[in-house]
Structures are given as C-alpha cells and as structure tokens.
Protein backbone atom coordinates (compact mmCIF):
# COMPACT_ATOMS: atom_id res chain seq x y z
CA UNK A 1 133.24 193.71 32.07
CA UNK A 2 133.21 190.88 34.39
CA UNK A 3 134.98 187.90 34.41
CA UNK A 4 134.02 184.58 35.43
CA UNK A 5 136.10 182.30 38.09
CA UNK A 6 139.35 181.09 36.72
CA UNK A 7 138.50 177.22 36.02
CA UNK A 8 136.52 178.33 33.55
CA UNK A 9 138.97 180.31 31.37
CA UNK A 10 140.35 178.80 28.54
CA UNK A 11 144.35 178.38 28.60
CA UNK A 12 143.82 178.66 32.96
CA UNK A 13 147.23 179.11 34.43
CA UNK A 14 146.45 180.39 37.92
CA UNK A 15 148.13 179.25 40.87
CA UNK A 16 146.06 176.52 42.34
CA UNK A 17 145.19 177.94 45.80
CA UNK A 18 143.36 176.44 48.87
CA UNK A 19 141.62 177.99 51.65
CA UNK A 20 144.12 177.89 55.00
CA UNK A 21 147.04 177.07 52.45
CA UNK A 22 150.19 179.16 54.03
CA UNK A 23 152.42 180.65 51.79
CA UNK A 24 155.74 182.43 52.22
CA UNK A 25 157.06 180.02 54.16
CA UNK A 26 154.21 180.16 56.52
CA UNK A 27 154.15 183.69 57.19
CA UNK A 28 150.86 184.09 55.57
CA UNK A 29 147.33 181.99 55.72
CA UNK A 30 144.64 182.09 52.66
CA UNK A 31 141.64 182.67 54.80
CA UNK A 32 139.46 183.71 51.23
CA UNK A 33 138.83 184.54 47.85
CA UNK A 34 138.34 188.38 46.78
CA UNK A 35 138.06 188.26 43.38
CA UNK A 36 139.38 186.84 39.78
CA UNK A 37 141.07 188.68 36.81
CA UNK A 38 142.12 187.51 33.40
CA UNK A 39 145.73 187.59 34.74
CA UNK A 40 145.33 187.34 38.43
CA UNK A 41 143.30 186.12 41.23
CA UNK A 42 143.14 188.10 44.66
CA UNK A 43 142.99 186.15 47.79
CA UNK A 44 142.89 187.84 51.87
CA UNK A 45 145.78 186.52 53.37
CA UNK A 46 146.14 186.97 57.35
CA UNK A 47 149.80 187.41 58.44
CA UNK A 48 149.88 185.86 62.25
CA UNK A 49 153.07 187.06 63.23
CA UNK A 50 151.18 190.37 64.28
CA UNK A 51 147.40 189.55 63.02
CA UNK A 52 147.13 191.53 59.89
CA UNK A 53 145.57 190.76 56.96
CA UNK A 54 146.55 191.87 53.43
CA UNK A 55 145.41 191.43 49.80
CA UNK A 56 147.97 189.04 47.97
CA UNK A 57 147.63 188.89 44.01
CA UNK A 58 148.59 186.02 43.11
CA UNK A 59 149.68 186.64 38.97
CA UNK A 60 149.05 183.74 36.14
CA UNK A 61 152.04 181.84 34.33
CA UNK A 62 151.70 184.44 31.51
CA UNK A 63 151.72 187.73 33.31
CA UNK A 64 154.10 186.76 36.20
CA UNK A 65 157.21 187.71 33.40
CA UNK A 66 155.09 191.49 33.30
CA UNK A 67 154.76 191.64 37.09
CA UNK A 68 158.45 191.09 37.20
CA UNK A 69 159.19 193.93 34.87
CA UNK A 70 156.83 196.71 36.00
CA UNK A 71 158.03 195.54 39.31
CA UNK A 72 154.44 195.14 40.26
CA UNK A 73 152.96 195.25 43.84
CA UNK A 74 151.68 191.99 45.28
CA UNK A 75 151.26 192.68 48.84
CA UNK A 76 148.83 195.04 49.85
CA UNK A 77 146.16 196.78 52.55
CA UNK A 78 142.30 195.02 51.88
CA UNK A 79 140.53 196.41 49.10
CA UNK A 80 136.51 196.15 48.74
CA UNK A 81 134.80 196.26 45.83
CA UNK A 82 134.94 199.13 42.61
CA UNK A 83 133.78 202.00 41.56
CA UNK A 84 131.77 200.03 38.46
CA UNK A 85 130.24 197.80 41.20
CA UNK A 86 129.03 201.28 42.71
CA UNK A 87 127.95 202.16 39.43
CA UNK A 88 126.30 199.39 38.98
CA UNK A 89 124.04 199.23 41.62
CA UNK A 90 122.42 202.97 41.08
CA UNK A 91 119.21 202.53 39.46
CA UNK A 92 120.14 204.88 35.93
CA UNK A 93 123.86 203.44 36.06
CA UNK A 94 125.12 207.04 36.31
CA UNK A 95 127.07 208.40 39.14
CA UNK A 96 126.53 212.24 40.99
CA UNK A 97 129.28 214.89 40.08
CA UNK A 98 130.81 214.50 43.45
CA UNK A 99 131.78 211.10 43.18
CA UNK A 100 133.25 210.92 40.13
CA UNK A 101 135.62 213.82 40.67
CA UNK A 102 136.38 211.71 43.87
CA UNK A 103 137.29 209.00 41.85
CA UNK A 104 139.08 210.81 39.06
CA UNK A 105 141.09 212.53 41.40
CA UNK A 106 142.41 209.58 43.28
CA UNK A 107 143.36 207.86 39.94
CA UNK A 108 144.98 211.00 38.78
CA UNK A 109 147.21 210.49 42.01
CA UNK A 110 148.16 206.96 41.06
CA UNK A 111 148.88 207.97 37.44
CA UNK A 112 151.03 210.79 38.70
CA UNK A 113 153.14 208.22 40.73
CA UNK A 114 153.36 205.98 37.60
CA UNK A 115 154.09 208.20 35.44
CA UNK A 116 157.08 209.81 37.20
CA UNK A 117 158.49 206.13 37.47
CA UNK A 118 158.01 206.01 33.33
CA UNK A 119 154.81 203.69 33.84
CA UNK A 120 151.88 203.11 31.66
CA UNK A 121 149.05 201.58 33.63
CA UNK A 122 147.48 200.42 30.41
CA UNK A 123 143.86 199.89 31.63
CA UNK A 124 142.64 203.17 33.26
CA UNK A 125 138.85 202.19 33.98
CA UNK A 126 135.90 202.21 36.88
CA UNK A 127 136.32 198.34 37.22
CA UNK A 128 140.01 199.19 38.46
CA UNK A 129 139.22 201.80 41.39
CA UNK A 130 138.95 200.31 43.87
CA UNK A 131 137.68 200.68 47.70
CA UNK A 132 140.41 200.64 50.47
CA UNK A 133 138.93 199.05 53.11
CA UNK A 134 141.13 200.95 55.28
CA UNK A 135 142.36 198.47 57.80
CA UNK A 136 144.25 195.71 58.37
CA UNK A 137 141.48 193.98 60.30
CA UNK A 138 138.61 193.94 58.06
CA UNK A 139 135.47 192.40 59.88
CA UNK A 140 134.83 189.37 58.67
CA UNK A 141 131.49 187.05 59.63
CA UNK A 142 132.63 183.67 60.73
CA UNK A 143 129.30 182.33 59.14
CA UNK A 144 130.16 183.74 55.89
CA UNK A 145 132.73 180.97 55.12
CA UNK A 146 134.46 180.55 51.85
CA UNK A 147 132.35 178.26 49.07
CA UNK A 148 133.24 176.50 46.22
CA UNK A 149 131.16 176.55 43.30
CA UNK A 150 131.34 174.15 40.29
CA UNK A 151 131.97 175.79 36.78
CA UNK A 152 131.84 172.77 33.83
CA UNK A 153 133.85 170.07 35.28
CA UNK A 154 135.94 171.90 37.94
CA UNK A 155 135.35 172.97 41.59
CA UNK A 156 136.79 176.68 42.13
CA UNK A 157 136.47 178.65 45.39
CA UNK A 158 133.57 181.65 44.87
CA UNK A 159 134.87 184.87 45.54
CA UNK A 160 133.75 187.00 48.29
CA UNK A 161 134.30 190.68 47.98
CA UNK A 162 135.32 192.75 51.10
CA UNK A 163 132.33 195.11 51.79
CA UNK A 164 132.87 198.87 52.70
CA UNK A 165 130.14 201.26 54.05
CA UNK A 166 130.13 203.77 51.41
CA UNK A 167 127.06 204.60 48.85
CA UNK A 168 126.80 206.99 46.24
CA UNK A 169 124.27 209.34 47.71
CA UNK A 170 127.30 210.01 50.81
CA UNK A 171 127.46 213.99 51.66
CA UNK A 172 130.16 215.47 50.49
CA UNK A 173 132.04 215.68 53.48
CA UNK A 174 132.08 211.86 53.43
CA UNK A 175 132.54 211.53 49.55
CA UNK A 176 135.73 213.66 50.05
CA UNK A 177 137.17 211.28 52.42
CA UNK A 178 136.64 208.21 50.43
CA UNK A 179 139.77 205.94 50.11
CA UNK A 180 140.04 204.33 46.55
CA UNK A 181 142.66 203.29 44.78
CA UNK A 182 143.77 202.90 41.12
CA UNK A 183 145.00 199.46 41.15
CA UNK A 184 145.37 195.96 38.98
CA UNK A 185 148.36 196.77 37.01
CA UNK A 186 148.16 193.80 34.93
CA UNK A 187 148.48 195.73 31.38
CA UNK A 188 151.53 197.74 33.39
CA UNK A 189 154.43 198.43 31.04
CA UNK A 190 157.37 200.62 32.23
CA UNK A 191 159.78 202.66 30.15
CA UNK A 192 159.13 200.96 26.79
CA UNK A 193 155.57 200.87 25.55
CA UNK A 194 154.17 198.55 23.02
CA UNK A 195 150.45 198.57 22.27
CA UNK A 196 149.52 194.97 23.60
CA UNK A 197 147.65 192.35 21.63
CA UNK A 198 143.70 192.47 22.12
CA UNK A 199 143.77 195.47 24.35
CA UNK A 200 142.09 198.56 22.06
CA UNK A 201 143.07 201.28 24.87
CA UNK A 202 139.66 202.32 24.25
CA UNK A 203 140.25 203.73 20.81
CA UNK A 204 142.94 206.37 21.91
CA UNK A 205 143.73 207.96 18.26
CA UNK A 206 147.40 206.98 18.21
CA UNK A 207 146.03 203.09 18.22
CA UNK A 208 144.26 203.75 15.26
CA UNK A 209 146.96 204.70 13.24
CA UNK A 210 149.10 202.75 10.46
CA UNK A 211 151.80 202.73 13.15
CA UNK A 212 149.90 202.14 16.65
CA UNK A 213 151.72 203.51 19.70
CA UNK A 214 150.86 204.11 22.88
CA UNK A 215 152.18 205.74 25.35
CA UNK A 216 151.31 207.32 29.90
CA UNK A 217 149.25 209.73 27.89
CA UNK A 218 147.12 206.67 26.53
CA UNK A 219 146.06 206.61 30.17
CA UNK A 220 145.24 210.17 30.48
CA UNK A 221 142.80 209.05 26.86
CA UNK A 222 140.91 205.70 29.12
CA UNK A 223 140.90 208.27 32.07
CA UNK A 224 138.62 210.92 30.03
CA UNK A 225 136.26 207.49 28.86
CA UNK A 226 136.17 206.74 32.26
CA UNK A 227 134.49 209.98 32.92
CA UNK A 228 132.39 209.74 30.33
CA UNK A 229 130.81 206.57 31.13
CA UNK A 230 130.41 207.81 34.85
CA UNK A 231 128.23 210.79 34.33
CA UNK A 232 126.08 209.22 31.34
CA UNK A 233 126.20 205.60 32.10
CA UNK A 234 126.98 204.92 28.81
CA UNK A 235 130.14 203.96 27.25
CA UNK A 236 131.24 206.49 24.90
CA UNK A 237 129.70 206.19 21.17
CA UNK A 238 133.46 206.29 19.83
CA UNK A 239 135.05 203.58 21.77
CA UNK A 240 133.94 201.30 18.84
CA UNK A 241 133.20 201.10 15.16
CA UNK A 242 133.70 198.72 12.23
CA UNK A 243 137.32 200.75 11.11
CA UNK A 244 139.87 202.93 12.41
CA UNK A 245 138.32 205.62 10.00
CA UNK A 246 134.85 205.31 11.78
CA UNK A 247 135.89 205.53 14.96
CA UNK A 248 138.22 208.57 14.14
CA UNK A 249 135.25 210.00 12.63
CA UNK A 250 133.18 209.63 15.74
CA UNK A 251 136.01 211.04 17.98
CA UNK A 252 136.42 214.03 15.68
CA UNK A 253 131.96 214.76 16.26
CA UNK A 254 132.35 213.80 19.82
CA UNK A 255 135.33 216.33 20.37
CA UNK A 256 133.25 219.13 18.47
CA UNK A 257 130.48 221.32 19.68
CA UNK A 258 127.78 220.83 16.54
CA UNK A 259 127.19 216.86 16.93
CA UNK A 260 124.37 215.43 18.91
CA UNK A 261 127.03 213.51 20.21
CA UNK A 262 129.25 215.73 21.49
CA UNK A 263 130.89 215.26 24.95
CA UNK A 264 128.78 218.45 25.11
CA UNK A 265 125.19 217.30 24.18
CA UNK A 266 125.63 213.51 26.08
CA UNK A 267 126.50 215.81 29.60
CA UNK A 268 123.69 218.73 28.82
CA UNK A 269 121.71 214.92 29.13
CA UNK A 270 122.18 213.77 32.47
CA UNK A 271 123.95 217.14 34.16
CA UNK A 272 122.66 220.90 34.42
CA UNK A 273 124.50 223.24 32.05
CA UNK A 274 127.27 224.41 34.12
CA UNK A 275 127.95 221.10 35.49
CA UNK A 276 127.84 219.65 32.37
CA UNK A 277 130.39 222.69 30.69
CA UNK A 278 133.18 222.18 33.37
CA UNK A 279 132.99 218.11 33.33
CA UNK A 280 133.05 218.54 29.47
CA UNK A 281 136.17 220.61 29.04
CA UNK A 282 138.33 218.73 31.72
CA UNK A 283 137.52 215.47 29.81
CA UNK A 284 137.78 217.37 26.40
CA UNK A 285 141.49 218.16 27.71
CA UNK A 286 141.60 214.17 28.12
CA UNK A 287 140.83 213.41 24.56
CA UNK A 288 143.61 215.16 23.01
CA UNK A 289 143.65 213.52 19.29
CA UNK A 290 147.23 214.52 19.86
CA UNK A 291 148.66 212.93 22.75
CA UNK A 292 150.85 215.02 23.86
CA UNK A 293 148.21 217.50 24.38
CA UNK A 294 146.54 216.15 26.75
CA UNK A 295 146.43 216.84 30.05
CA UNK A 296 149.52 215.02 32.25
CA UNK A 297 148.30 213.66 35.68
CA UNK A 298 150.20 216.55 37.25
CA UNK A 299 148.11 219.18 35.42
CA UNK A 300 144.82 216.96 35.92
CA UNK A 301 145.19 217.39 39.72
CA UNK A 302 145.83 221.32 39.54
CA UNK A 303 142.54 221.44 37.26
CA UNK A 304 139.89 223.75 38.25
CA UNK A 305 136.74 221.12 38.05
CA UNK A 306 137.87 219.63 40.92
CA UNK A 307 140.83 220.99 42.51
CA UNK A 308 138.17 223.14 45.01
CA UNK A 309 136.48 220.20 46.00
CA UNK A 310 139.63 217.57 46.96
C-alpha cells in the first residue's frame, strides 16, 4: 500500500519539519521531502561540512522507543524509489525473472545481516526495497523545488522521490549491478519477538495459531509472498480469508501440486515451465508451514535459482 502525507493520519505524531530547518546542531540542512511512512517520514538532508547529502528518517513519538531498541539506522546514503513503484509502472504489474532474483537476493543479504544480530525485520515486502541512488550528490533540479500541498485543514510538504535511471526491461548485465536495499525497519524487533498488533505477517502459519509467534523465519514467510506477487502481479490467494482455518486451508492447496492455485499453476501462468519450476520450489522452501523449515537467509543466498546469476 501507499500512504498518504502525515497531516492527514489520524493520532499524527511526526516531527514537525521545515524545508532549510538545520538539525544536529547545524550540521545538517532539510533541503526536501522523500517520502512518508506510518511511523516515519524521510527527508534529504545536505551535510555542508563536506557537501554530502544523506537520507535522515526522522521516527514518530510512538516508534522512536522501537528505533531505540532495534538500534535502528537513521542516517543513511540517498535512496530512490521501490521495487513496488517499479512494479507498478509495468503495464501487467508483473516483473521479468531477472529482476526479481535481483531483488530477492539483495534482501536475502539484509536479512542475513539481521538475522545474525537476532533481528526480525517484521515487514519483508517490494514497497521496502529500495533504490540506492548511489551517491552522495544526487542531482537535483533547482526548478523542482519542494511544495506544500493542503490535506483537510493542514499544509504538509509533498514528497519528492529521488529518481534513479533503472527500468525493468535493463540487460542483465545492468540488472545484476542494481543497488537496492532492504530497508524501513519500522516493525524491527531484536532478540525477543512478539507478533505486533495489526500487522498479519502476511498470514505466516505460526500467526494463525491459538498461540501466535513469530519469529526471523517469519521474514523468510513475507520474503516467499514477496516473490509471489512479483512474478504474477497478484498478491497471493492465501494472504487473506475470513478465519485462521481458511487461510490455513488455502496455504495447505497453494503449497500442493493438485490445486489450481498452486504456487505451481499461478507461475505455469505468467512464466515458461522451467522458469516457473525453479521460482516455485525456492519460494515453496519459503513457505515452510513449519518455520523452522524454511529456508534461513544464509541458505537462500547459496540457492541454486539464483546463486548463477548474482
């Protein structure tokens, strides 16, 4: 999903920035707005000292306490825009082979990372991977100046994306270069793990039990969605249902090979067989109904649907 500016967010608690404000005792300048989360807002930051810029994510009153505990990063090189936007913009909402093993490979890197610290990222999806724009002067058009928009009764500042050169029909020589980055850690929890209010992790089995838990292994569960919704442009036909049962149900047909709604059937769709058969059993070795099954982010990266072509 998408999410509107802040002002217009019920309960707002976001830090009230301004364009050319200077924070950290004037060691960095706002010079615009990159984007908006339900727990953050993103903001390009130029450091003048040496004339860098950086992202700075700037955390609401009610997830500062979780970016203290995860030890979160606030500081970091540009990002663009996501994989979903990329998605998004391709006429049948499906991405080629290619790309998505790009992008599942560079969030298996994060996750490996995480996990070896004992994190959970908590929200492994498209909308999260994100284009590096790969310097720390990103070109910016001096007529493309910050705007402010009015949502209800409030004035917020639009945001304006970073934009990066990369498209989804890039040879692979190019693809296998790009730089993106599983980021937004927001849903972060490190060392012990609670299933968090109003977050349905994608309807990972152990969720759905009489005793929810979740666990780094819930990630490796959103990770195999992810690929999912990639190749078909579909989310996957299990992620909801009225009950636990139902969705349990459709997890069990999808995870078989006799269902029209196999992971099987929904890539024999959109892919050629053998393309479809390889993409199918990596993300088959995803959706583990028992977690511990699954594949970790170590073995992910050693796994033969992509490991040739990263």
């Amino acid at each position: 999903m998408s999410f509107p500016e802040e002002a217009s967010r019920e309960g707002y608690d976001y830090f009230p920035v301004k364009i050319h404000q200077k924070l950290s005792n004037n060691k960095y300048e706002i010079i615009r707005k990159l984007g908006c989360g339900p727990r953050s807002s993103t903001w390009l930051a130029w450091r003048a000292s040496d004339d860098n810029y950086f992202s700075i994510k700037i955390y609401t009153i009610a997830a500062s306490k979780r970016a203290e505990e995860v030890e979160l990063p606030i500081l970091q090189l540009p990002l663009s825009t996501t994989v979903e936007d990329l998605r998004l913009k391709e006429e049948t909402h499906k991405l080629p082979v290619l790309v998505v093993q790009r992008a599942v490979h560079c969030a298996c890197e994060a996750l490996h990372v995480l996990h070896g610290a004992n994190i959970m990222h908590g929200a492994v999806n498209a909308e999260n991977v994100y284009f590096a724009t790969g310097t720390t002067t990103p070109k910016l058009n001096p007529e493309d100046r910050p705007s402010v928009k009015k949502i209800g009764k409030f004035y917020v500042i639009a945001s304006q994306p970073l934009k990066h050169p990369f498209r989804w029909r890039d040879k692979r020589d190019i693809v296998s270069e790009w730089p993106l980055q599983l980021v937004n850690l927001g849903h972060a929890q490190k060392s012990t793990f609670k299933p968090e209010p109003g977050n349905d992790y994608l309807s990972a089995p152990e969720t759905l039990s009489q005793k929810p838990s979740v666990s780094p292994q819930t990630d490796m569960w959103q990770l195999g969605c992810m690929i999912l919704k990639l190749l078909t442009g579909s989310n996957p036909p299990f992620i909801s249902g009225d009950d636990a049962s139902s969705r349990l149900a459709s997890i069990q047909a999808a995870l078989g090979d006799g269902s029209a709604k196999s992971i099987q059937a929904l890539l024999v769709d959109v892919l050629d067989k053998r393309d479809a058969a390889k993409a199918a059993g990596f993300i088959r070795d995803c959706l583990h109904l028992n977690p511990s099954r699954r594949l970790t982010a170590d073995k992910a990266l050693q796994h033969g649907w992509f490991a040739a072509n990263m």
